[in-house]
N, C-alpha and C. Protein backbone atom coordinates (compact mmCIF):
# COMPACT_ATOMS: atom_id res chain seq x y z
N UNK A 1 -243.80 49.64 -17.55
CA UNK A 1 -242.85 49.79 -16.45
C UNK A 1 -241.54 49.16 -16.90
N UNK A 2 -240.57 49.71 -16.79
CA UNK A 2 -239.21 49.10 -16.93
C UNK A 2 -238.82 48.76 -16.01
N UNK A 3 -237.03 48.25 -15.85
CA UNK A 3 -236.97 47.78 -15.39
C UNK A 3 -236.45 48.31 -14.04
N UNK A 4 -235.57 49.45 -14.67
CA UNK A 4 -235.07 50.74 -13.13
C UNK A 4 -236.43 50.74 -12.45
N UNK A 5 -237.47 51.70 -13.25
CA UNK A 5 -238.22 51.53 -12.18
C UNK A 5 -239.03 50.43 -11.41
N UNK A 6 -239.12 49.28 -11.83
CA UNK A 6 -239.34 47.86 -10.74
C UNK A 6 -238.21 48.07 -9.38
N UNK A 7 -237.21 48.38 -10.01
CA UNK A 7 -236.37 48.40 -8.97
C UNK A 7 -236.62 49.82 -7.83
N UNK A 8 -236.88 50.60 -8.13
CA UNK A 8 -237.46 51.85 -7.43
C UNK A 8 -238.55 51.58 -6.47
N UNK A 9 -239.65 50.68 -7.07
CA UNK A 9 -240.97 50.89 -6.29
C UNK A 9 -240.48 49.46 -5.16
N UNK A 10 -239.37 48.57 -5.38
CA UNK A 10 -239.15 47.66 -5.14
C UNK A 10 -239.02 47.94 -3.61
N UNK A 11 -238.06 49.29 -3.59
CA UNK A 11 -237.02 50.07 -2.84
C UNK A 11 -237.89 50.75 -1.77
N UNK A 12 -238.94 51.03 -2.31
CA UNK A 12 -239.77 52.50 -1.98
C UNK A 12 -241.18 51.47 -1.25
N UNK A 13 -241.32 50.41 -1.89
CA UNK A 13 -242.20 49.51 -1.17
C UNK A 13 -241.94 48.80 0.45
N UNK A 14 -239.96 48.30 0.15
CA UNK A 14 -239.44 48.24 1.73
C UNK A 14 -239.22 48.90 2.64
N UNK A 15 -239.39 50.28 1.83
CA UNK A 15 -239.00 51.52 2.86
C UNK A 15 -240.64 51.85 3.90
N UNK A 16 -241.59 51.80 2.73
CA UNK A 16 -243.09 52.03 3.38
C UNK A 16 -243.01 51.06 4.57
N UNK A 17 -242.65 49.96 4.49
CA UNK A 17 -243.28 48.61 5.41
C UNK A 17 -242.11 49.20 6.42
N UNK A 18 -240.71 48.96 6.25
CA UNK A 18 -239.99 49.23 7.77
C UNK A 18 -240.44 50.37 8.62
N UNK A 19 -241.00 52.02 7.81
CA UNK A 19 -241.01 53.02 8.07
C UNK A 19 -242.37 52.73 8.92
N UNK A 20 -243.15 52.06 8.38
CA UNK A 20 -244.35 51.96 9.14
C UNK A 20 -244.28 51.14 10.47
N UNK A 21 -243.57 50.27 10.54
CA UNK A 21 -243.25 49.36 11.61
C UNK A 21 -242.61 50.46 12.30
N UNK A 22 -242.02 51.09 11.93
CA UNK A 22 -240.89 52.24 12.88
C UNK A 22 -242.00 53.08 13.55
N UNK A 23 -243.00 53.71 13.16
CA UNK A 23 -243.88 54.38 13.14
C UNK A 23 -244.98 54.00 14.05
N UNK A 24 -245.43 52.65 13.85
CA UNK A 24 -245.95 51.67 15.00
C UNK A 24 -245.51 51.83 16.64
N UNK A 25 -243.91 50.80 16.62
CA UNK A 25 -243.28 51.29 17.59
C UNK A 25 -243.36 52.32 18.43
N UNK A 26 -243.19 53.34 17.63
CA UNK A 26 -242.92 55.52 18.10
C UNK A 26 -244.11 55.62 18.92
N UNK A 27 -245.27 54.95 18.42
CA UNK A 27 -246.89 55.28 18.69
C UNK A 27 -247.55 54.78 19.99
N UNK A 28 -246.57 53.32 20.46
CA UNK A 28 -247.14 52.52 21.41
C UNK A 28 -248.55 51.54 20.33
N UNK A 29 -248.50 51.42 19.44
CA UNK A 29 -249.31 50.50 18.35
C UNK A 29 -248.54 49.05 18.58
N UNK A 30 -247.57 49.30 18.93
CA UNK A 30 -246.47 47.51 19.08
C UNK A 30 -247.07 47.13 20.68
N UNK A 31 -247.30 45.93 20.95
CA UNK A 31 -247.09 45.53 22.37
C UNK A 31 -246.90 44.19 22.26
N UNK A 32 -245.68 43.91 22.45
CA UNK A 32 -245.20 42.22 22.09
C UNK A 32 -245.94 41.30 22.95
N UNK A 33 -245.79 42.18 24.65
CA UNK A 33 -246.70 41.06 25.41
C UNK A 33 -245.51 39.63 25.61
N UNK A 34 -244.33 39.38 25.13
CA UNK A 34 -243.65 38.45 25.67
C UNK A 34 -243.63 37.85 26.85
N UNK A 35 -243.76 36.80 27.34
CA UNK A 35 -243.70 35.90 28.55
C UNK A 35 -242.04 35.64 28.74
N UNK A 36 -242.30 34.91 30.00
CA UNK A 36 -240.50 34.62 29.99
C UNK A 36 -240.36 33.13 29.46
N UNK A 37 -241.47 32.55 28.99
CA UNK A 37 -241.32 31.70 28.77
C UNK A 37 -240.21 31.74 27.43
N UNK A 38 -240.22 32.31 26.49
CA UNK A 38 -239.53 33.04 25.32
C UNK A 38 -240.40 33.41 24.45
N UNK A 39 -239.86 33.19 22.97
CA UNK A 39 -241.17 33.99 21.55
C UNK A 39 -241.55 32.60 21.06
N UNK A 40 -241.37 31.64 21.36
CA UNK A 40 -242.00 30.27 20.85
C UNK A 40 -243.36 29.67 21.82
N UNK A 41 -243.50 30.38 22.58
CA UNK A 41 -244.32 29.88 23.57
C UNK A 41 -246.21 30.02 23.54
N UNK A 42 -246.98 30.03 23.47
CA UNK A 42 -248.25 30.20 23.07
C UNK A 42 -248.67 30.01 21.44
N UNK A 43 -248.14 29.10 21.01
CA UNK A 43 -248.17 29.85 19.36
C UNK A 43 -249.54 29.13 19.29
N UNK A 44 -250.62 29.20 18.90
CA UNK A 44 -252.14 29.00 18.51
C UNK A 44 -251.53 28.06 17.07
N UNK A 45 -251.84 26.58 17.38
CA UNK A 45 -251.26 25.31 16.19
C UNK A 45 -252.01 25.47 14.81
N UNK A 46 -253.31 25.79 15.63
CA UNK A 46 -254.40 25.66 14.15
C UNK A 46 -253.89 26.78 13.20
N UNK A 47 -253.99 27.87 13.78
CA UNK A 47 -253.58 29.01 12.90
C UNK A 47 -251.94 29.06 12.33
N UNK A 48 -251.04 28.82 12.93
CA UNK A 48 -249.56 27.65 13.05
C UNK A 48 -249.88 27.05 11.25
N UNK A 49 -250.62 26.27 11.42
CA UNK A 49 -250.63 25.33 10.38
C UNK A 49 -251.75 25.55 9.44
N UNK A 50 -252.30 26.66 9.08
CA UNK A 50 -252.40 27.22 8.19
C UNK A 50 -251.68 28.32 7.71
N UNK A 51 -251.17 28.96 8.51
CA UNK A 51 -250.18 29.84 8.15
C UNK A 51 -249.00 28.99 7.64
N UNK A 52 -248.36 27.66 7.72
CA UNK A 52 -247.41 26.82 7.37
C UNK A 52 -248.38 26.59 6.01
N UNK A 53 -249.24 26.25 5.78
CA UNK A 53 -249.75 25.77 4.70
C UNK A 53 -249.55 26.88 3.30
N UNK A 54 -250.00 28.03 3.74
CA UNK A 54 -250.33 29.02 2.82
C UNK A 54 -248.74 29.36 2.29
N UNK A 55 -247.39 29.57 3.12
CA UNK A 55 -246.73 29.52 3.43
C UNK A 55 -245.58 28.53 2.30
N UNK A 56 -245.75 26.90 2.88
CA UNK A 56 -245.53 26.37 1.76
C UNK A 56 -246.09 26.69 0.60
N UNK A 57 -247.28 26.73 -0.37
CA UNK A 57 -247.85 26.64 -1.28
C UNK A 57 -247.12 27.74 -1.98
N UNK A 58 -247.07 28.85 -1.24
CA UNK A 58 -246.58 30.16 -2.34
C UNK A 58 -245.45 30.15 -2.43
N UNK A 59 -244.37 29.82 -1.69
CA UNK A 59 -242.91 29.28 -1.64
C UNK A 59 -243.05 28.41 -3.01
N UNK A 60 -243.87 27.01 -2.89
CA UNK A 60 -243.75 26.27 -4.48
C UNK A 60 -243.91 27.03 -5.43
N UNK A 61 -245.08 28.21 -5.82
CA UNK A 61 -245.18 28.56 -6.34
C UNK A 61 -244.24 29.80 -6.75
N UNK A 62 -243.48 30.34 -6.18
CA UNK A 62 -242.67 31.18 -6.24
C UNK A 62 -241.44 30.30 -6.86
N UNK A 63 -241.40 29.12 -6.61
CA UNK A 63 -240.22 28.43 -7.29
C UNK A 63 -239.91 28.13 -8.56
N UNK A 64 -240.94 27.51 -8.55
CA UNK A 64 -242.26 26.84 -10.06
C UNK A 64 -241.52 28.42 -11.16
N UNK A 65 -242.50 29.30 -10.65
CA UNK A 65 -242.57 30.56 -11.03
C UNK A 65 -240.77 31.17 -12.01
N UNK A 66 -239.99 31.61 -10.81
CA UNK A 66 -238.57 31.57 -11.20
C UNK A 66 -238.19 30.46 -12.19
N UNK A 67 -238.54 28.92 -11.63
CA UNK A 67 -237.88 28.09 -12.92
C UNK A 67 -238.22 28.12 -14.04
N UNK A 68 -239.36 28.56 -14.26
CA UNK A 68 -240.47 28.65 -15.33
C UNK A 68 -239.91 29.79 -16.37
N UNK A 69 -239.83 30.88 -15.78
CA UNK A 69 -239.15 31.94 -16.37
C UNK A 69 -237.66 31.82 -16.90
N UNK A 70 -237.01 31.31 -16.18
CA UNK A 70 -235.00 31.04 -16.35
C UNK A 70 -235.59 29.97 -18.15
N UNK A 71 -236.32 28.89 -17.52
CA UNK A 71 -236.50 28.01 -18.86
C UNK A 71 -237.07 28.88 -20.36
N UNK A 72 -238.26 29.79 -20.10
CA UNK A 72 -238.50 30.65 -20.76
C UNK A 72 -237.22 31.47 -21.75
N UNK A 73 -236.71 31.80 -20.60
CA UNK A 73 -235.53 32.26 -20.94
C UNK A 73 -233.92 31.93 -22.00
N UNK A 74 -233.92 30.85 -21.22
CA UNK A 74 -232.96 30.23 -21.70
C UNK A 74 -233.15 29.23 -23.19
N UNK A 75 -234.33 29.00 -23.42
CA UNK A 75 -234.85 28.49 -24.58
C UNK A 75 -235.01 29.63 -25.74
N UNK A 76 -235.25 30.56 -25.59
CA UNK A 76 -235.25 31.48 -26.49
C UNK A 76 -236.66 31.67 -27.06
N UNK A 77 -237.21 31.26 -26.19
CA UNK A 77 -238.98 31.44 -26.11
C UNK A 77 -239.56 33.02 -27.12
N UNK A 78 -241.01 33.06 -27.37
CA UNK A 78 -241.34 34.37 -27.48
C UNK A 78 -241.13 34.91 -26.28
N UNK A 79 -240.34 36.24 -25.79
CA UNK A 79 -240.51 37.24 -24.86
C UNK A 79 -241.98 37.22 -24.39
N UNK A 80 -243.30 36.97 -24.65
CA UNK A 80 -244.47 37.67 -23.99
C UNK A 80 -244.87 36.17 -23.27
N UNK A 81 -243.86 35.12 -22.93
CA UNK A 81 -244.26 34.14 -22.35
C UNK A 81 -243.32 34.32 -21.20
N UNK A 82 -242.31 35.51 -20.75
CA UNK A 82 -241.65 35.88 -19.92
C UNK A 82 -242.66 36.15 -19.14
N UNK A 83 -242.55 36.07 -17.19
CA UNK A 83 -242.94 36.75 -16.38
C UNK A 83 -242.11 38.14 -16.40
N UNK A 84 -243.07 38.93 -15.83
CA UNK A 84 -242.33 40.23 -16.03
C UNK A 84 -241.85 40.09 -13.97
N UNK A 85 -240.65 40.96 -14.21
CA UNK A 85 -239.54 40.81 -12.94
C UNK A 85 -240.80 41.39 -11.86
N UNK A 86 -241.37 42.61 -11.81
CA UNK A 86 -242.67 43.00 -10.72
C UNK A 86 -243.40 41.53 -10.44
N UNK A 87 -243.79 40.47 -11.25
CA UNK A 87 -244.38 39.73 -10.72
C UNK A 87 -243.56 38.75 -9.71
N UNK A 88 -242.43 38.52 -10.09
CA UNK A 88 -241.49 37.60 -9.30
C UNK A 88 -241.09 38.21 -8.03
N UNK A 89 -240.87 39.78 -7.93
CA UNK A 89 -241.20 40.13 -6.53
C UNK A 89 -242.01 40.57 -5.73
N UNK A 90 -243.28 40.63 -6.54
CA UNK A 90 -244.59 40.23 -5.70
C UNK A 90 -244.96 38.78 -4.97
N UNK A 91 -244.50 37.76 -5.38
CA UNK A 91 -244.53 36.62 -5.55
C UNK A 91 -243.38 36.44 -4.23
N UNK A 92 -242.57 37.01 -4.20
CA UNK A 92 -241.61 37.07 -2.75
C UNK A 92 -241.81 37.98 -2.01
N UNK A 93 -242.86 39.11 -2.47
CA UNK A 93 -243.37 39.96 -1.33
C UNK A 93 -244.23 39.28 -0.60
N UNK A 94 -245.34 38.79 -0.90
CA UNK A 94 -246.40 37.80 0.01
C UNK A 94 -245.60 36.30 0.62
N UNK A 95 -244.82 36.07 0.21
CA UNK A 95 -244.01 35.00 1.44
C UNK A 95 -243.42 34.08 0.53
N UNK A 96 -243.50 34.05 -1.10
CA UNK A 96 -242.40 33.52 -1.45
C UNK A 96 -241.26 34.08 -1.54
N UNK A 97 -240.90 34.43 -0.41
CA UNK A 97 -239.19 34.75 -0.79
C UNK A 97 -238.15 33.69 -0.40
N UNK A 98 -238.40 32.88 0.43
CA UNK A 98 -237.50 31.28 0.82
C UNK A 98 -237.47 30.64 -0.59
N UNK A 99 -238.61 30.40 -1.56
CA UNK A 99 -238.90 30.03 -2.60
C UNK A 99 -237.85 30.08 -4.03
N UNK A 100 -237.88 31.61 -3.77
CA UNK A 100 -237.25 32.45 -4.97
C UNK A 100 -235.62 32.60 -4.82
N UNK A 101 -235.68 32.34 -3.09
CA UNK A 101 -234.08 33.01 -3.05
C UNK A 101 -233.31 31.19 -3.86
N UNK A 102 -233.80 30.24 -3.26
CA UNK A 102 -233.77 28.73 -3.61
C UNK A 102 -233.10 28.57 -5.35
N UNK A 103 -234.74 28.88 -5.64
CA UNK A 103 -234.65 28.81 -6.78
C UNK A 103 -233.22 29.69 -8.00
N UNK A 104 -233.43 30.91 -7.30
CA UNK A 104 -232.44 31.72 -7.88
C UNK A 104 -231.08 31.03 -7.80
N UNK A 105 -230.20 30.34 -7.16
CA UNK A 105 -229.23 29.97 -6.70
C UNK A 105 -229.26 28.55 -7.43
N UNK A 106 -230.41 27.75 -7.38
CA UNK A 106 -230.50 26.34 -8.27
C UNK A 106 -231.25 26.53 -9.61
N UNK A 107 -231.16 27.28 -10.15
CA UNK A 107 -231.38 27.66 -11.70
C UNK A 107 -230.23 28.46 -12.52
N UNK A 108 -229.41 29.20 -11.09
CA UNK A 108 -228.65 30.74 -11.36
C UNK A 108 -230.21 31.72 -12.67
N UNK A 109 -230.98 32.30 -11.79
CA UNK A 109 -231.75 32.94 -12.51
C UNK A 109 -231.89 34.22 -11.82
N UNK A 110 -231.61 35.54 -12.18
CA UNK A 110 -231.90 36.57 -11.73
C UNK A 110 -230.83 36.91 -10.60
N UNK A 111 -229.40 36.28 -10.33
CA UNK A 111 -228.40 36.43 -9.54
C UNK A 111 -227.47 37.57 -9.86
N UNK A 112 -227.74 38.31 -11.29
CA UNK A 112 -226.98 39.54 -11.22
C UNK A 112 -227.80 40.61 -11.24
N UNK A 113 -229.26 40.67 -10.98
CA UNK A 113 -230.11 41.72 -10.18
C UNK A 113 -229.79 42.02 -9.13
N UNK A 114 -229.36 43.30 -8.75
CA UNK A 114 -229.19 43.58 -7.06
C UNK A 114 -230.38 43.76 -6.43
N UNK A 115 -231.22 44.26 -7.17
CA UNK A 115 -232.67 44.43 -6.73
C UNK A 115 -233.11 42.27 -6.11
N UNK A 116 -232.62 41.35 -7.01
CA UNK A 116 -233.41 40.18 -6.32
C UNK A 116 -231.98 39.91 -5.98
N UNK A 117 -230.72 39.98 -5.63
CA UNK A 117 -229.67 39.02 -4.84
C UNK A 117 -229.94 39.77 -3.40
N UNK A 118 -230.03 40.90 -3.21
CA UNK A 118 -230.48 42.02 -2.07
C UNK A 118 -231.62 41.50 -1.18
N UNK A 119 -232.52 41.30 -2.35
CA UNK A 119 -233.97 41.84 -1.89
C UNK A 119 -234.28 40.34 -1.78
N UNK A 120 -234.70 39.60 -2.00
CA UNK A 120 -234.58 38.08 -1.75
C UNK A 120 -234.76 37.79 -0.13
N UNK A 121 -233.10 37.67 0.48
CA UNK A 121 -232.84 37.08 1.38
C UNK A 121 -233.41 38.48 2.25
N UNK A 122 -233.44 39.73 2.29
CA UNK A 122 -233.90 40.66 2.89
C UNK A 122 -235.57 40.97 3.44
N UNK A 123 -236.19 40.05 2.46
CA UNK A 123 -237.70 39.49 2.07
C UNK A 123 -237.52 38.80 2.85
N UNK A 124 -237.11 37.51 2.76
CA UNK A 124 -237.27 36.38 3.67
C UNK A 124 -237.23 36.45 5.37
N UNK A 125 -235.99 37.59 5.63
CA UNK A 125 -236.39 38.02 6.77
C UNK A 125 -237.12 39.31 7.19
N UNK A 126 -237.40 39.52 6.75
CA UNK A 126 -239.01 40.29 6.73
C UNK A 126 -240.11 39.48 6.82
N UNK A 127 -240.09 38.69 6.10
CA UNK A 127 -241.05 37.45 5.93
C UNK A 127 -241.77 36.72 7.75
N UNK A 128 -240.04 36.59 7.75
CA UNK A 128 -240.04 35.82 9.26
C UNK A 128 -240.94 36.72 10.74
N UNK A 129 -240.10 38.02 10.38
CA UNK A 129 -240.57 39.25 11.18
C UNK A 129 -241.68 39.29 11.39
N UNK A 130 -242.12 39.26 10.42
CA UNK A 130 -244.04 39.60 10.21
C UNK A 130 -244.48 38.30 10.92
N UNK A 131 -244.37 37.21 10.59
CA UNK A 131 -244.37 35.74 11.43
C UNK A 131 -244.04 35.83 12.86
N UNK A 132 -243.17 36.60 13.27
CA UNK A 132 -242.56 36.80 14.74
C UNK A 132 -244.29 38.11 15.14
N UNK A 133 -244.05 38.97 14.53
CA UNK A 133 -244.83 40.54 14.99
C UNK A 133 -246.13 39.50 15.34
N UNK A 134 -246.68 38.51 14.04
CA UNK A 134 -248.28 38.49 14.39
C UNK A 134 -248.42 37.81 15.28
N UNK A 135 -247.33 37.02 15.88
CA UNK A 135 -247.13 35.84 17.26
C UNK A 135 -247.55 36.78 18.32
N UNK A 136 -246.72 37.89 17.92
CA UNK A 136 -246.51 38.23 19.29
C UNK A 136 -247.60 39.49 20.06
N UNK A 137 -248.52 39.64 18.77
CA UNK A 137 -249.58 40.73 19.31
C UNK A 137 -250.80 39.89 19.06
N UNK A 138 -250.68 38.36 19.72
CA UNK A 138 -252.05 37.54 19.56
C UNK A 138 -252.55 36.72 18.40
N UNK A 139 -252.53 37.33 17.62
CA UNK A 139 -253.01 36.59 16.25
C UNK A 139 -252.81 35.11 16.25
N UNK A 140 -251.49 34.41 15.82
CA UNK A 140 -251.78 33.45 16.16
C UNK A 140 -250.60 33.05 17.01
């Protein structure tokens, strides 16, 4: 896989998830169920704080990850000790993206990718979304 196309499936991966959420919506599959209390109100702690847990951990690791690579990099390492770029935005697809956007900015690593200066902070609130959606149809 190169690198255009990382950036393609990157593209084509955010399009599946919004399109499907859109699709949800259309269906009556969404029911927020909001109180007037507001969207902070019922949040289930236990599940709260494992979801904070899992949450942090892949954020470190998504950091770890980026610095690891920039150093790779910048040392002039063998190439096959590079992460390849699909893994670093898998790694901000599952919820390190607070992690990566961090890191990117305090390493300067991967800041002239539009695919990660874009997709990053665009992740992260997606990230949140999905955190808001599972609040709000029970889960936790």
């Amino acid at each position: 896989m190169n690198k255009d196309n990382i950036a393609w499936w990157f593209l084509a991966i955010v399009c599946l998830i919004v399109w499907g959420l859109v699709a949800a919506a259309k269906f009556g599959l969404l029911s927020p169920g909001m109180g007037i209390d507001g969207p902070l109100s019922g949040w289930d702690t236990g599940k709260l704080g494992v979801l904070a847990t899992y949450l942090a951990v892949v954020n470190i690791v998504t950091f770890i990850a980026f610095v690891w690579d920039k150093h790779v990099a910048k040392n002039g390492n063998d190439p096959s000790r590079r992460l390849p770029e699909a893994r670093l935005l898998a790694l901000c697809l599952i919820g390190g993206s607070a992690g990566g956007l961090v890191a990117m900015h305090t390493v300067r690593h991967k800041t002239t990718k539009w695919y990660f200066t874009w997709g990053s902070p665009f992740l992260t609130a997606l990230d949140t979304a999905a955190v808001i959606y599972v609040h709000l149809v029970g889960i936790i």
